[in-house]
N, C-alpha and C. Protein backbone atom coordinates (compact mmCIF):
# COMPACT_ATOMS: atom_id res chain seq x y z
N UNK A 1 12.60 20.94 -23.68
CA UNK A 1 13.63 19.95 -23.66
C UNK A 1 13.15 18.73 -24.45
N UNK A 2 14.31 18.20 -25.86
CA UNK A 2 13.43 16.85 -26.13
C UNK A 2 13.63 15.96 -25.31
N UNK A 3 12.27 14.95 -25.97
CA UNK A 3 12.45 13.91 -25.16
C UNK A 3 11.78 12.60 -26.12
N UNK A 4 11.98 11.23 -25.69
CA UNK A 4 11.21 10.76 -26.79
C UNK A 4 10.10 9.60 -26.14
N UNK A 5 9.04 9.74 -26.87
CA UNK A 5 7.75 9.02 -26.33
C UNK A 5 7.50 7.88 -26.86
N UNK A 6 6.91 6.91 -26.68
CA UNK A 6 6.67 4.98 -27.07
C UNK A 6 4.77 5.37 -27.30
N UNK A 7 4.73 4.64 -28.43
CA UNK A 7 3.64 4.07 -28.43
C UNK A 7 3.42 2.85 -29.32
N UNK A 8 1.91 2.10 -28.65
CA UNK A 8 2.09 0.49 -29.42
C UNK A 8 1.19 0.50 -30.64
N UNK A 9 1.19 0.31 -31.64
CA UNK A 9 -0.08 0.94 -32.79
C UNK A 9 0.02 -0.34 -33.97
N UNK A 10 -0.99 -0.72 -34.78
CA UNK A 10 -0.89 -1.10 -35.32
C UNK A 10 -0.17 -0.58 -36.79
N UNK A 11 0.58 -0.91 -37.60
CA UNK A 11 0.79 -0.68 -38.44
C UNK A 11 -0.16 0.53 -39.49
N UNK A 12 -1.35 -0.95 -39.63
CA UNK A 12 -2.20 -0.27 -40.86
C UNK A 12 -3.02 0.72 -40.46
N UNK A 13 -3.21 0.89 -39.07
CA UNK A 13 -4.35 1.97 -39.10
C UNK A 13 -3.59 3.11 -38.87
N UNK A 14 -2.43 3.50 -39.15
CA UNK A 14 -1.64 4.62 -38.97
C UNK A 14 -0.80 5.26 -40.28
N UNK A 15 -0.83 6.36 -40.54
CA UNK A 15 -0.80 6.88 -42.38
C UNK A 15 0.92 7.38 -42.00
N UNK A 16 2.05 6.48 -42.14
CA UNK A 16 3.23 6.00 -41.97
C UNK A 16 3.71 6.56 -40.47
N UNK A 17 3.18 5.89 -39.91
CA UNK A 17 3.69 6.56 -38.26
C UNK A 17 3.51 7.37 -37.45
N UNK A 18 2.43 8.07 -38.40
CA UNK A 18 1.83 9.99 -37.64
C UNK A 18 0.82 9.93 -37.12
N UNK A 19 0.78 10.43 -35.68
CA UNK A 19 -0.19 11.04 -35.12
C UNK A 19 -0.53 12.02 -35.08
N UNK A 20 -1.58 12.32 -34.78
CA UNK A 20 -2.07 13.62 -34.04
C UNK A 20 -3.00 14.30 -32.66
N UNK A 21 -3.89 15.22 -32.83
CA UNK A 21 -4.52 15.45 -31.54
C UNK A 21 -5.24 14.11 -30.65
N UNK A 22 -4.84 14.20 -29.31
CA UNK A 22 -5.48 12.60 -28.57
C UNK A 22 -4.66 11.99 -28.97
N UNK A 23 -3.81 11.71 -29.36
CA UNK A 23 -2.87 10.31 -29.18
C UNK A 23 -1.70 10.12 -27.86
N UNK A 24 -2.28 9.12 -27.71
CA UNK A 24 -1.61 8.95 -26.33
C UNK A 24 0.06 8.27 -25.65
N UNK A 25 0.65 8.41 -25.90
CA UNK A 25 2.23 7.96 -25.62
C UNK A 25 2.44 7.92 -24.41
N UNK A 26 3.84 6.49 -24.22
CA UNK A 26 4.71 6.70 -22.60
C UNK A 26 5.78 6.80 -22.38
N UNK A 27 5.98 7.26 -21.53
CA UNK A 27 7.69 7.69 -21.31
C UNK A 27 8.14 6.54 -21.57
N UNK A 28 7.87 5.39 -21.13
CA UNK A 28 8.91 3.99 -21.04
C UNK A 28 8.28 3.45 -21.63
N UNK A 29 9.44 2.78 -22.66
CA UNK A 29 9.10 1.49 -23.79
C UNK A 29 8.29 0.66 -22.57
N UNK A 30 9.01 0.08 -21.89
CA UNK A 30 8.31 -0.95 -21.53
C UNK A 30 6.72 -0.87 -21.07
N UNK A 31 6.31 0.11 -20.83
CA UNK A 31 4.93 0.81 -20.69
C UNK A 31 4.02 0.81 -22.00
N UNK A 32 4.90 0.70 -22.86
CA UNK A 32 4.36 1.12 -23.98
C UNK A 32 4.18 -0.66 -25.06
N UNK A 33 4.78 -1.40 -24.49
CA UNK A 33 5.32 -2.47 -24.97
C UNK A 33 3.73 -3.29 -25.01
N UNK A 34 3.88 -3.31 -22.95
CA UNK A 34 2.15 -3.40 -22.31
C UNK A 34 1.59 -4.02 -23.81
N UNK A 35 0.98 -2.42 -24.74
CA UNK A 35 -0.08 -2.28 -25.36
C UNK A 35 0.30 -3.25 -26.64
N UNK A 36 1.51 -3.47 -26.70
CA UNK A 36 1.78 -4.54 -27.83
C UNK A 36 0.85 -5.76 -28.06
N UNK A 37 0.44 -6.37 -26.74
CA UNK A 37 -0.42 -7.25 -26.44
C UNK A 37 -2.10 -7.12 -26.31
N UNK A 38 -2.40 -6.17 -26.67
CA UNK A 38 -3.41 -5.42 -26.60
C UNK A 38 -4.16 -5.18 -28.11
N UNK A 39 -4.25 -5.67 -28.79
CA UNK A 39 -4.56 -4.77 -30.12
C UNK A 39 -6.40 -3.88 -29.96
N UNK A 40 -7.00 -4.05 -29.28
CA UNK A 40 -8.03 -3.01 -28.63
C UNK A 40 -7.41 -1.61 -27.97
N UNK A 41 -6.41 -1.95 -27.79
CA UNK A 41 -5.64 -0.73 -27.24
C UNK A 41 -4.43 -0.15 -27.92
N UNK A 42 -4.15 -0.88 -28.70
CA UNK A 42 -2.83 -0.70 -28.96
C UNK A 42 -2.23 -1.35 -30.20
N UNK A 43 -1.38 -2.32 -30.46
CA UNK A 43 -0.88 -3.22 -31.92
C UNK A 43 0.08 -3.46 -31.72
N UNK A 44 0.66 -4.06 -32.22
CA UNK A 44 2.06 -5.28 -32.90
C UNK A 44 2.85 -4.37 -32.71
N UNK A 45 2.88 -3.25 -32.83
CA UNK A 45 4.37 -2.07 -33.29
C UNK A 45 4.72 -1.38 -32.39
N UNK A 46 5.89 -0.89 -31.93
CA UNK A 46 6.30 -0.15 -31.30
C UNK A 46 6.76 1.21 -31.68
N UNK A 47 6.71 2.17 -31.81
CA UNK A 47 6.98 3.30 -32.52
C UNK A 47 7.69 4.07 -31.15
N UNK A 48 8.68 5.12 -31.84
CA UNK A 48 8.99 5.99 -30.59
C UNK A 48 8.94 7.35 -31.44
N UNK A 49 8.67 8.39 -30.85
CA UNK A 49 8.51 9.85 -30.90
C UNK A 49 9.09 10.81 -30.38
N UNK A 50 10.31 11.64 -31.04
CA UNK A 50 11.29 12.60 -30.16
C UNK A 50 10.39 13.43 -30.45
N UNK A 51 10.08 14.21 -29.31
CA UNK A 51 9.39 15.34 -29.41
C UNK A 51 9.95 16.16 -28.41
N UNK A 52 9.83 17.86 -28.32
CA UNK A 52 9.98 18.62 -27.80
C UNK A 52 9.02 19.93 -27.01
N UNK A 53 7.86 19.01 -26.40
CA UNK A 53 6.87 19.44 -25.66
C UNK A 53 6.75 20.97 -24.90
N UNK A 54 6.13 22.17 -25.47
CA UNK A 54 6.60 22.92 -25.19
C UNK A 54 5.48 23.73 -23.74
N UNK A 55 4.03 23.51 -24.17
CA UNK A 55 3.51 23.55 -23.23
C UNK A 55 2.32 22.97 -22.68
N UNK A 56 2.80 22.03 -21.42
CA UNK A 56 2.80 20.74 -20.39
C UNK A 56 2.02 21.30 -19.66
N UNK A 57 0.58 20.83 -19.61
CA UNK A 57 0.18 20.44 -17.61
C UNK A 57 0.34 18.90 -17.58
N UNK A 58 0.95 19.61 -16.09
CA UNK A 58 1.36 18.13 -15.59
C UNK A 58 0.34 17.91 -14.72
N UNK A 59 -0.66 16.54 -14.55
CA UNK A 59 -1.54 16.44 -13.26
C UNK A 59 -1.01 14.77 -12.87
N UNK A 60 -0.26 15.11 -11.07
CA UNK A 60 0.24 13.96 -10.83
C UNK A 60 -0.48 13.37 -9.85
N UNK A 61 -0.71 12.33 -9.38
CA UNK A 61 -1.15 11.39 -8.62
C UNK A 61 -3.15 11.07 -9.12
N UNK A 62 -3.67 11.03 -8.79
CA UNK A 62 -4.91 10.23 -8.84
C UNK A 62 -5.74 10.54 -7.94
N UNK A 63 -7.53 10.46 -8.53
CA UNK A 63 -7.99 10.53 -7.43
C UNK A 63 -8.37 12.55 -7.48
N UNK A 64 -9.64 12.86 -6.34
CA UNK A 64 -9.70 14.12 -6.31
C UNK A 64 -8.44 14.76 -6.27
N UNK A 65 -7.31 14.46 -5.78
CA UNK A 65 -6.26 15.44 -5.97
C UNK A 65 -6.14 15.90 -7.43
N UNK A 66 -5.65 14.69 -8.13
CA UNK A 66 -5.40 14.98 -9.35
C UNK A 66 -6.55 15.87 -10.33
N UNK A 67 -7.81 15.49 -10.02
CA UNK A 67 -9.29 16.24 -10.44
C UNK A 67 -9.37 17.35 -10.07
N UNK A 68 -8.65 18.13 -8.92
CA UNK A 68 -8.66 19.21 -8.71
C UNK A 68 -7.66 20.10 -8.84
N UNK A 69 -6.74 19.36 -9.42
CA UNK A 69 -5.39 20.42 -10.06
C UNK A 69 -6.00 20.18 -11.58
N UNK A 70 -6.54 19.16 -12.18
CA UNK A 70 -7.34 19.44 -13.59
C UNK A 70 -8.22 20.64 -13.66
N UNK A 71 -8.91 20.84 -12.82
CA UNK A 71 -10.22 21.71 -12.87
C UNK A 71 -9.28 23.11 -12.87
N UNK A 72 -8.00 23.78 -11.47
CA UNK A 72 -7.63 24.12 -11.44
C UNK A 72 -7.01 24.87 -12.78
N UNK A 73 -6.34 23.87 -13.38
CA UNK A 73 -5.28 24.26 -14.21
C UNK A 73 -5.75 24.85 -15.69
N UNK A 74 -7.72 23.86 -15.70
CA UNK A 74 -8.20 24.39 -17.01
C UNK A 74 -8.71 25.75 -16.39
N UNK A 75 -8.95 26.37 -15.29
CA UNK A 75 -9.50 27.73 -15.06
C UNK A 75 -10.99 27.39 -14.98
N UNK A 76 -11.17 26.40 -14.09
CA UNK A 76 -13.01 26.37 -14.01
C UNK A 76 -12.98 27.76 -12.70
N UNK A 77 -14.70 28.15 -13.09
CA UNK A 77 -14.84 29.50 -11.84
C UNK A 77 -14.12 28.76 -10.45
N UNK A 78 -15.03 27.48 -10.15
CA UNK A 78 -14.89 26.67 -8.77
C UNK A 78 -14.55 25.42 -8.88
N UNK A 79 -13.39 25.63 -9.21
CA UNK A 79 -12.64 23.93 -8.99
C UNK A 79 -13.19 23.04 -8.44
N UNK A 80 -12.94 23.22 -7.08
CA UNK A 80 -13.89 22.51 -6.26
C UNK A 80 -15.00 21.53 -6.54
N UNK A 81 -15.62 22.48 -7.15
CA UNK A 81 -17.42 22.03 -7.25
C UNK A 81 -17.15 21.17 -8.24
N UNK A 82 -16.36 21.49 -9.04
CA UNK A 82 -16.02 20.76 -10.65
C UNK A 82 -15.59 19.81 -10.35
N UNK A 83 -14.64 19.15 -9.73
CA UNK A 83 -14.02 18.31 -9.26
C UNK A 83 -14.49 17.06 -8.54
N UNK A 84 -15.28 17.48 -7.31
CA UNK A 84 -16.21 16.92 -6.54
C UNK A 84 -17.45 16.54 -7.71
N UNK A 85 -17.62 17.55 -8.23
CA UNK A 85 -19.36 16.75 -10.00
C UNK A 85 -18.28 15.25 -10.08
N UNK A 86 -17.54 16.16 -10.90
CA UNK A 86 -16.22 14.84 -12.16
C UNK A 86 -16.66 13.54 -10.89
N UNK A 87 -15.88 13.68 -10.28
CA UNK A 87 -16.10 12.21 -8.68
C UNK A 87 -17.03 11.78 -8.61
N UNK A 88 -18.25 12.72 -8.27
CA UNK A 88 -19.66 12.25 -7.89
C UNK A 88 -20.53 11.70 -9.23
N UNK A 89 -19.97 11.75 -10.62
CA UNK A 89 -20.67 11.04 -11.74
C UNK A 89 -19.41 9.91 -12.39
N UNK A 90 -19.00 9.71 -11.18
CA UNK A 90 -18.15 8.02 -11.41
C UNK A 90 -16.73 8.55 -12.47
N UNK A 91 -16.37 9.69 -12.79
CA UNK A 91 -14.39 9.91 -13.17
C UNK A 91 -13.99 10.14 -12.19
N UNK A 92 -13.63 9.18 -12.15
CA UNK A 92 -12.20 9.34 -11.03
C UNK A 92 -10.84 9.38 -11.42
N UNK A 93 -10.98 9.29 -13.06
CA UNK A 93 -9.42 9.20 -13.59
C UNK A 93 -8.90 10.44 -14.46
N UNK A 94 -8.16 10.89 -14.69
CA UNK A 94 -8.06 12.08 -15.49
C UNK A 94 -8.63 11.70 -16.85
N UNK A 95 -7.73 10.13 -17.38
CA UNK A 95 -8.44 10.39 -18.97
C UNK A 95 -10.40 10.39 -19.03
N UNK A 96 -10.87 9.71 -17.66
CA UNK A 96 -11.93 9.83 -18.17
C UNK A 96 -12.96 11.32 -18.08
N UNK A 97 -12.14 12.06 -17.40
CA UNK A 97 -12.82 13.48 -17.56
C UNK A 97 -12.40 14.22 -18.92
N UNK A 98 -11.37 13.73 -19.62
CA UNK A 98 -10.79 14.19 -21.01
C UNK A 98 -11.87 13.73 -21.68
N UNK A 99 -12.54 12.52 -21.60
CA UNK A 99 -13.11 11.44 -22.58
C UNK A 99 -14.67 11.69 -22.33
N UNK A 100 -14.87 12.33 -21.80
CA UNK A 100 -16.31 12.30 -21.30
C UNK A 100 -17.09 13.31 -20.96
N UNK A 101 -16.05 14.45 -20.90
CA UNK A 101 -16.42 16.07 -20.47
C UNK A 101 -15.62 16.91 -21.66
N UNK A 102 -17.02 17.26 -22.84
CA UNK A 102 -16.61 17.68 -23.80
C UNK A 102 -16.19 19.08 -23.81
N UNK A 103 -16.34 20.22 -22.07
CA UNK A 103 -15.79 21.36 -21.88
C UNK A 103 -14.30 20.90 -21.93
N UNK A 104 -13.77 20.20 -20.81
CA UNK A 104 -12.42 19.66 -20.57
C UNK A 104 -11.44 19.55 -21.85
N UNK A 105 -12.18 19.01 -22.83
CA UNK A 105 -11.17 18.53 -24.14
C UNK A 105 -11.55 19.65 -24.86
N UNK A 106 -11.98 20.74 -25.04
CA UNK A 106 -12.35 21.83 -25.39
C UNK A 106 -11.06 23.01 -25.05
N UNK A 107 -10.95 23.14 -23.37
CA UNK A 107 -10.52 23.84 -23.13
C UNK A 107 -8.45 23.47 -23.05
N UNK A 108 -8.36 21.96 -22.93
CA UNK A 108 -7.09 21.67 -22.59
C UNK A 108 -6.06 22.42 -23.89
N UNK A 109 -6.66 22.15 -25.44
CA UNK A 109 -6.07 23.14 -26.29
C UNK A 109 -5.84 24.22 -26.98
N UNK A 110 -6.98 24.40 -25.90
CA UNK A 110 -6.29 26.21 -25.80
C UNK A 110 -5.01 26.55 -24.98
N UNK A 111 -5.14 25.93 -23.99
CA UNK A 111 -4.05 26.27 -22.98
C UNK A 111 -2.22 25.83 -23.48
N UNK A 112 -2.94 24.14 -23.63
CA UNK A 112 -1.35 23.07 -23.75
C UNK A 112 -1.76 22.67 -24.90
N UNK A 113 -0.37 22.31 -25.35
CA UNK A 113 -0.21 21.11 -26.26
C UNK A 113 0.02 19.72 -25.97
N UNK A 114 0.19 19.78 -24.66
CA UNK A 114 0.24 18.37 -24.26
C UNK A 114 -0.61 18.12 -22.39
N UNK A 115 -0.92 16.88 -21.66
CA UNK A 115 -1.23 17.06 -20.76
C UNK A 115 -0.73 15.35 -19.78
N UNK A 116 0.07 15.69 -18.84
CA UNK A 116 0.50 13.95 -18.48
C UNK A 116 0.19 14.09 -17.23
N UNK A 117 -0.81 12.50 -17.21
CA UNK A 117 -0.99 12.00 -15.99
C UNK A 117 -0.84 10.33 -15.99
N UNK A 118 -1.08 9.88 -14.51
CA UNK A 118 -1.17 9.01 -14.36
C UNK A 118 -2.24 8.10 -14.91
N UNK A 119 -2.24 7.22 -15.62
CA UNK A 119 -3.47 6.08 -16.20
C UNK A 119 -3.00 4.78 -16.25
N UNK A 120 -4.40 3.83 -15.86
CA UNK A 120 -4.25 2.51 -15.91
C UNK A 120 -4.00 2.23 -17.09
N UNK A 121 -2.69 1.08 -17.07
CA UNK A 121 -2.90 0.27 -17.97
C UNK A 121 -3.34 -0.61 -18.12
N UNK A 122 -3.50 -1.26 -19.21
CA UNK A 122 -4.35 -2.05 -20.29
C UNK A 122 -4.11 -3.49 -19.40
N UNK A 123 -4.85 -4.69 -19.00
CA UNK A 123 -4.15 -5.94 -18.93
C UNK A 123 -3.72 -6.37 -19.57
N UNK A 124 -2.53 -7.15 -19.43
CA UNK A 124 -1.85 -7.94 -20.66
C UNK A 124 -2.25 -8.29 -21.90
N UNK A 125 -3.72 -9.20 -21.59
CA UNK A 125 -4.46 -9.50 -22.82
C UNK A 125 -6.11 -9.56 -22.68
N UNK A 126 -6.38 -8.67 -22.30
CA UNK A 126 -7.70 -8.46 -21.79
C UNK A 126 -8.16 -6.56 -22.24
N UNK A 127 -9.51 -6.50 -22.60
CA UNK A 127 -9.89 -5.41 -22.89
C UNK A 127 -10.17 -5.00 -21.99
N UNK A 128 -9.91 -4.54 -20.58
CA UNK A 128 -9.58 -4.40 -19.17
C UNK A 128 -8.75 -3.74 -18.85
N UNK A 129 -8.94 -2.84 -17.81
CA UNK A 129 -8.08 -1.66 -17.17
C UNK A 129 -7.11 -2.55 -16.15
N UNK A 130 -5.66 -2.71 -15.95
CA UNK A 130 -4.88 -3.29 -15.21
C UNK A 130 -4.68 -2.88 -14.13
N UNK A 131 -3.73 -3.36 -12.94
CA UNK A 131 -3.68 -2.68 -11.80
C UNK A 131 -2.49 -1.45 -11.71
N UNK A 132 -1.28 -1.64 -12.81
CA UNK A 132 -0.20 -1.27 -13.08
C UNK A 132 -0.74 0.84 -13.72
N UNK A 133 0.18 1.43 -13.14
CA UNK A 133 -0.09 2.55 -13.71
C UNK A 133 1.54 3.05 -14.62
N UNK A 134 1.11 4.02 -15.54
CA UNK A 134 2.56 4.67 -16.12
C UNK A 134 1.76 6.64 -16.02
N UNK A 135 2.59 7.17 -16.79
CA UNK A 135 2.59 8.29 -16.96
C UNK A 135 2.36 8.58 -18.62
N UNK A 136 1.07 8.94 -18.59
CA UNK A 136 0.60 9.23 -20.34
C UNK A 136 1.03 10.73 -20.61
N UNK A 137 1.80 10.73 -21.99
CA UNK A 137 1.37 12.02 -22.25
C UNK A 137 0.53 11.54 -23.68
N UNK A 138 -0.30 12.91 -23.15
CA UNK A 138 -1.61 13.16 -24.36
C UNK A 138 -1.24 14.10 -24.93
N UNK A 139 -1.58 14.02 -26.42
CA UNK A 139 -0.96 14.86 -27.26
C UNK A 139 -2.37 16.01 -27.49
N UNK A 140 -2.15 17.47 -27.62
CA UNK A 140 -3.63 18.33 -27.48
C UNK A 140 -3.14 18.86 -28.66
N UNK A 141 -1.50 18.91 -29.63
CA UNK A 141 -1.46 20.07 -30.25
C UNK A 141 -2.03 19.77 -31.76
N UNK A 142 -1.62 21.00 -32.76
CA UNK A 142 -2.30 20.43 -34.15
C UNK A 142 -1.73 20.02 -35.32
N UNK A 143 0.02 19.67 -34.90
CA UNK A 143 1.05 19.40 -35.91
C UNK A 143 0.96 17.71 -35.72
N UNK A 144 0.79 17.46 -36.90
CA UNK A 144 1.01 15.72 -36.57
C UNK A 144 2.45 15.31 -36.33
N UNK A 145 2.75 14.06 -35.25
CA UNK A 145 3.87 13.94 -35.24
C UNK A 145 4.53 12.56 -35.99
N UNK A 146 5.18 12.60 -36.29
CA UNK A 146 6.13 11.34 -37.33
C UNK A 146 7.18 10.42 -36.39
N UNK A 147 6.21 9.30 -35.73
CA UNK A 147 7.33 8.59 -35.28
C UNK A 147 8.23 7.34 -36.30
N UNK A 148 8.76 6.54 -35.26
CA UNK A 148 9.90 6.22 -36.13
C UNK A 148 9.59 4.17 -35.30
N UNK A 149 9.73 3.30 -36.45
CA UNK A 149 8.98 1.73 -35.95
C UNK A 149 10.70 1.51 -35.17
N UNK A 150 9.97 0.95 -33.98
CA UNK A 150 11.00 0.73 -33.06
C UNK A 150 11.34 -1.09 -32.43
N UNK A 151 10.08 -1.29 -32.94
CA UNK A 151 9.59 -2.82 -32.20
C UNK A 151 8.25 -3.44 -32.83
């Protein structure tokens, strides 16, 4: 089903609007706006992205739950154990087991082309994780996508 995704980017460091693998988008402009204020995170621009996501893991809420439908969903032998490591060496967040566990980002594109969870956002104007959460989707596939300047 399409749908279309926000992200905040600077102009110049983007080769006319295209992304690709790891780029991170949000359902809601205004989520996405956030990063406007951000240029460590984000840039001046608003871009949006119709895309038609075809195959999604979804990991919702936070926290070992969410770490153990990750572990789950990539097919570790023992979730569990995987899950409880990820926790016990300080990820507690999905992106940072993407970002930090080079099996994880290995295995997510084989499976999906895309993967959405919950992540902090950015503070307003601080290189700082906020208290506010949205719903990221991460992009895993290998077609770059062409968004369109929105803001």
């Amino acid at each position: 089903m399409p749908r279309t995704l926000y992200r905040a980017a600077a102009r110049a460091t983007i080769a006319p609007a295209t992304f690709g693998r790891g780029a991170c988008l949000c359902e809601r402009p205004v989520d996405a706006e956030r990063y406007t204020r951000n240029p460590g995170f984000g840039g001046a621009h608003l871009f949006a992205f119709d895309v038609e996501p075809e195959y999604v893991l979804h990991v919702h809420g936070r926290g070992y739950d969410a770490l153990l439908t990750l572990a789950r969903e990539l097919e570790f032998d023992d979730p569990e154990a995987v899950a409880e490591k990820w926790g016990s060496d300080g990820l507690t967040e999905v992106f940072q087991v993407i970002e930090h566990r080079g099996e994880v980002a290995r295995r997510i594109p084989e499976l999906y082309d895309w993967i959405v969870y919950d992540e902090p956002q950015v503070a307003d104007s601080a290189a700082s994780l906020g208290t506010d959460y949205c719903r990221t989707w991460r992009y895993c596939g290998t077609r770059p996508m062409v968004g369109r300047l929105v803001g």
